[in-house]
Protein backbone atom coordinates (compact mmCIF):
# COMPACT_ATOMS: atom_id res chain seq x y z
CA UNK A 1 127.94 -24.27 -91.83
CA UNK A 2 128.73 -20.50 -91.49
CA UNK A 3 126.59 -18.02 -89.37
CA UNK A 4 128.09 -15.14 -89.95
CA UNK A 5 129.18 -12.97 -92.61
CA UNK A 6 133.24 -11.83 -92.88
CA UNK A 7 132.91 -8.16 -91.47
CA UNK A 8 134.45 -5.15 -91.78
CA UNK A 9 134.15 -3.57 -88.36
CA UNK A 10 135.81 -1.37 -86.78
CA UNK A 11 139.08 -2.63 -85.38
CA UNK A 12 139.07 -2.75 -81.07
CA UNK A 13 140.94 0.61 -80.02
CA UNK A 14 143.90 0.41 -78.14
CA UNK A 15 147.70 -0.07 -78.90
CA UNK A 16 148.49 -1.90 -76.36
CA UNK A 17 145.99 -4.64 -77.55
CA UNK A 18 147.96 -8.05 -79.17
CA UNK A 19 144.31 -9.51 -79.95
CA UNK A 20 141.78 -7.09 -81.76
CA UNK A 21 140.68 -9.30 -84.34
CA UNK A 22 138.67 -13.07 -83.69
CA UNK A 23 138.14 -16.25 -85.39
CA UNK A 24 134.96 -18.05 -83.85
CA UNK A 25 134.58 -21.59 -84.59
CA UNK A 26 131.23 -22.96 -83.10
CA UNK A 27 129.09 -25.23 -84.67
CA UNK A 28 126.38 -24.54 -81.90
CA UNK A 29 124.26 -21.41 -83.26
CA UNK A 30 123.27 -20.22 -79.94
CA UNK A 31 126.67 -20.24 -78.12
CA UNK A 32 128.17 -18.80 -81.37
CA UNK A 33 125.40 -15.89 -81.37
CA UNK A 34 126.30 -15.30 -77.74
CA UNK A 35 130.46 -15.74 -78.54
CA UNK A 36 130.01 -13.05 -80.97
CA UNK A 37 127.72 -10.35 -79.21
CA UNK A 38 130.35 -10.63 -76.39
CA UNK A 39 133.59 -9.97 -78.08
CA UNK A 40 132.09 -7.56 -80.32
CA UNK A 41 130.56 -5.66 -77.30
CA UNK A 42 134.09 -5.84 -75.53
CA UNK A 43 135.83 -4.34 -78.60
CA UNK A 44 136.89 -7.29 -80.64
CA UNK A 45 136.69 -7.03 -84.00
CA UNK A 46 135.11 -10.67 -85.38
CA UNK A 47 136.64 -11.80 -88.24
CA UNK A 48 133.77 -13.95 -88.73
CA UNK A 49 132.06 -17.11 -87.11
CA UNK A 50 132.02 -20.42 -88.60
CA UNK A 51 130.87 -23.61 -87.57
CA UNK A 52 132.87 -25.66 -89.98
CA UNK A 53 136.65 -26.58 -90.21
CA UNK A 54 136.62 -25.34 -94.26
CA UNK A 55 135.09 -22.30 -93.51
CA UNK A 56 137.84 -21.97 -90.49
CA UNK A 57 140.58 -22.11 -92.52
CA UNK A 58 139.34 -19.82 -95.35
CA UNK A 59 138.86 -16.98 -92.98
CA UNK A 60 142.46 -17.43 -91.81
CA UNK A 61 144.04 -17.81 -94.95
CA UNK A 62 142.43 -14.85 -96.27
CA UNK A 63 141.47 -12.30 -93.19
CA UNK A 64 144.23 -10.94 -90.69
CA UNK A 65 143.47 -12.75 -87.47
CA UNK A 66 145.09 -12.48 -84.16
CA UNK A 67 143.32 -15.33 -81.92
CA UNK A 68 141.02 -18.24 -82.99
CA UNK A 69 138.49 -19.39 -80.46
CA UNK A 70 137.03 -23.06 -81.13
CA UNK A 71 134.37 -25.51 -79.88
CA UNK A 72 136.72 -29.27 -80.14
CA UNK A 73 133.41 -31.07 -81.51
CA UNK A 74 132.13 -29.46 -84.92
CA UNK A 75 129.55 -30.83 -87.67
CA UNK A 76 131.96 -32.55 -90.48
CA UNK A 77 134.83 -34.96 -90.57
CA UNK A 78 137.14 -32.26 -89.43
CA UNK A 79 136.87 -31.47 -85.31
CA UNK A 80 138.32 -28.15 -83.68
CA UNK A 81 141.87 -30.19 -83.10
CA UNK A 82 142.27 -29.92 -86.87
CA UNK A 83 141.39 -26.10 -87.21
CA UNK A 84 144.21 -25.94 -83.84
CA UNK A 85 146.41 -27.86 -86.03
CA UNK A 86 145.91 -25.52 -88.80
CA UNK A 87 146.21 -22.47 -87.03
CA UNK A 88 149.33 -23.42 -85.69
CA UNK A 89 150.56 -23.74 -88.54
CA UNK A 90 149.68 -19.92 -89.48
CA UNK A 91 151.68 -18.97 -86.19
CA UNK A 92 148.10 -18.14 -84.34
CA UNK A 93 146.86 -18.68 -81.24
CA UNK A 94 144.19 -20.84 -79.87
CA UNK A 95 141.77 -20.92 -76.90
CA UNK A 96 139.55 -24.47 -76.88
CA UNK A 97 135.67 -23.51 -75.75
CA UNK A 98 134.40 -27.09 -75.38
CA UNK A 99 133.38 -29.53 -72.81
CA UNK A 100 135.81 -31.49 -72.56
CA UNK A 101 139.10 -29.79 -73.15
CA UNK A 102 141.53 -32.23 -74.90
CA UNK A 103 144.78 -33.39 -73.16
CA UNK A 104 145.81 -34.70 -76.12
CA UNK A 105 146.02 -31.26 -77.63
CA UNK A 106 147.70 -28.97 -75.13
CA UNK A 107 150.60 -28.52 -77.46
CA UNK A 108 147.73 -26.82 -80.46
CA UNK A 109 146.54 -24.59 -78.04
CA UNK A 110 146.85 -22.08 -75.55
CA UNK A 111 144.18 -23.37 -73.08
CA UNK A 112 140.83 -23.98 -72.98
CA UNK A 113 137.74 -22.21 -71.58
CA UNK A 114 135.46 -25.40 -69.85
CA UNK A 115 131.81 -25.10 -71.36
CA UNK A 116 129.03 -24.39 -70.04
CA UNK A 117 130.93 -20.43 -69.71
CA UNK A 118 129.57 -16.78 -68.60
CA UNK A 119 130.26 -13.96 -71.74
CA UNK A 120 132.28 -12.17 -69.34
CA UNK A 121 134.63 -15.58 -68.66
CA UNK A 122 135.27 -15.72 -72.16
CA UNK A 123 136.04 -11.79 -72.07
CA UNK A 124 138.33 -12.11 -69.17
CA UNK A 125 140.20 -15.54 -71.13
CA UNK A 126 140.61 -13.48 -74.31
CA UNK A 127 142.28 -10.80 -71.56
CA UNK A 128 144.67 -13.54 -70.46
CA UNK A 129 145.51 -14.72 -73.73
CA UNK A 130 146.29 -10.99 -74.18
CA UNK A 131 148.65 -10.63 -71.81
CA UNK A 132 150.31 -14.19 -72.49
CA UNK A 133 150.97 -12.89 -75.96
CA UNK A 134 152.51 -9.52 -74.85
CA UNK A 135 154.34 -11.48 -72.61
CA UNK A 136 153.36 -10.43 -69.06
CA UNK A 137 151.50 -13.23 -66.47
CA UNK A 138 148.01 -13.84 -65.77
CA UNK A 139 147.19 -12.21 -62.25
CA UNK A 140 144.00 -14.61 -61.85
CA UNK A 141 142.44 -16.88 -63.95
CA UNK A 142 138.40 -16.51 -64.75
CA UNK A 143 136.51 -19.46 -63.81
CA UNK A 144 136.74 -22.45 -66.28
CA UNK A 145 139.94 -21.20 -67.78
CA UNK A 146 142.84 -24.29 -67.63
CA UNK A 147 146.30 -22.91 -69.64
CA UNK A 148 148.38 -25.14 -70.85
CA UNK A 149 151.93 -24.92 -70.61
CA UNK A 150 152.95 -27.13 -73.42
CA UNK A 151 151.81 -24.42 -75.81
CA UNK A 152 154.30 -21.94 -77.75
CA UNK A 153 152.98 -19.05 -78.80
């Protein structure tokens, strides 16, 4: 399944920015919608958003993207763990949106953002994910956010 088209916005302004361009993996067409409209509003550029682990990794094998946020449970044989596993591979980050965020996992990932989520939570996790990257600390952690420390980045 894939909801979105691969765009060519406008990258998010701002050199001092390690993540301007997402990956959204949702298989839910609602939260996706909503994933998108945030990010975009805050400045991300989306790369696109897919609900599938194919369509995943064709967007990151072929589009420049900095951070890949994805729902654990998708449609298909293929769950968000593999798209992780994939994207590790590629040397890119990962933020979990799901229910249940996956112990198992913690080393494919950077943390995970506890569903049900406000737009601006998911903002303010992209933020931290930000910083982690440019290597400076989180000062406070939105609501729902859990990092894991087993991840390299």
């Amino acid at each position: 399944m894939f909801f979105g088209l691969v765009r060519d916005e406008k990258m998010a302004s701002g050199p001092a920015r390690a993540i301007r361009t997402v990956l959204v993996v949702e298989d839910e067409p609602l939260i996706a919608f909503d994933n998108e409209r945030a990010l975009s509003h805050a400045g991300y550029r989306i790369a696109a958003t897919v609900g599938d682990y194919g369509h995943a990794v064709r967007v990151m094998d072929g589009e420049d993207v900095d951070l890949v946020i994805a729902d654990v449970t998708l449609h298909g044989a293929r769950s968000g763990i593999d798209v992780a596993r994939h994207a590790r591979g590629k040397g890119l980050p990962v933020l979990f949106v799901t229910g249940s965020c996956p112990s198992h996992a913690r080393d494919l990932a950077v943390g995970c953002l506890a569903k049900p989520y406000h737009p601006r939570d998911l903002i303010a996790s992209v933020a931290v994910v930000d910083r982690m990257l440019r290597g400076r600390h989180a000062t406070r952690l939105p609501m729902g956010l859990s990092l894991f420390a087993e991840a390299t980045i």
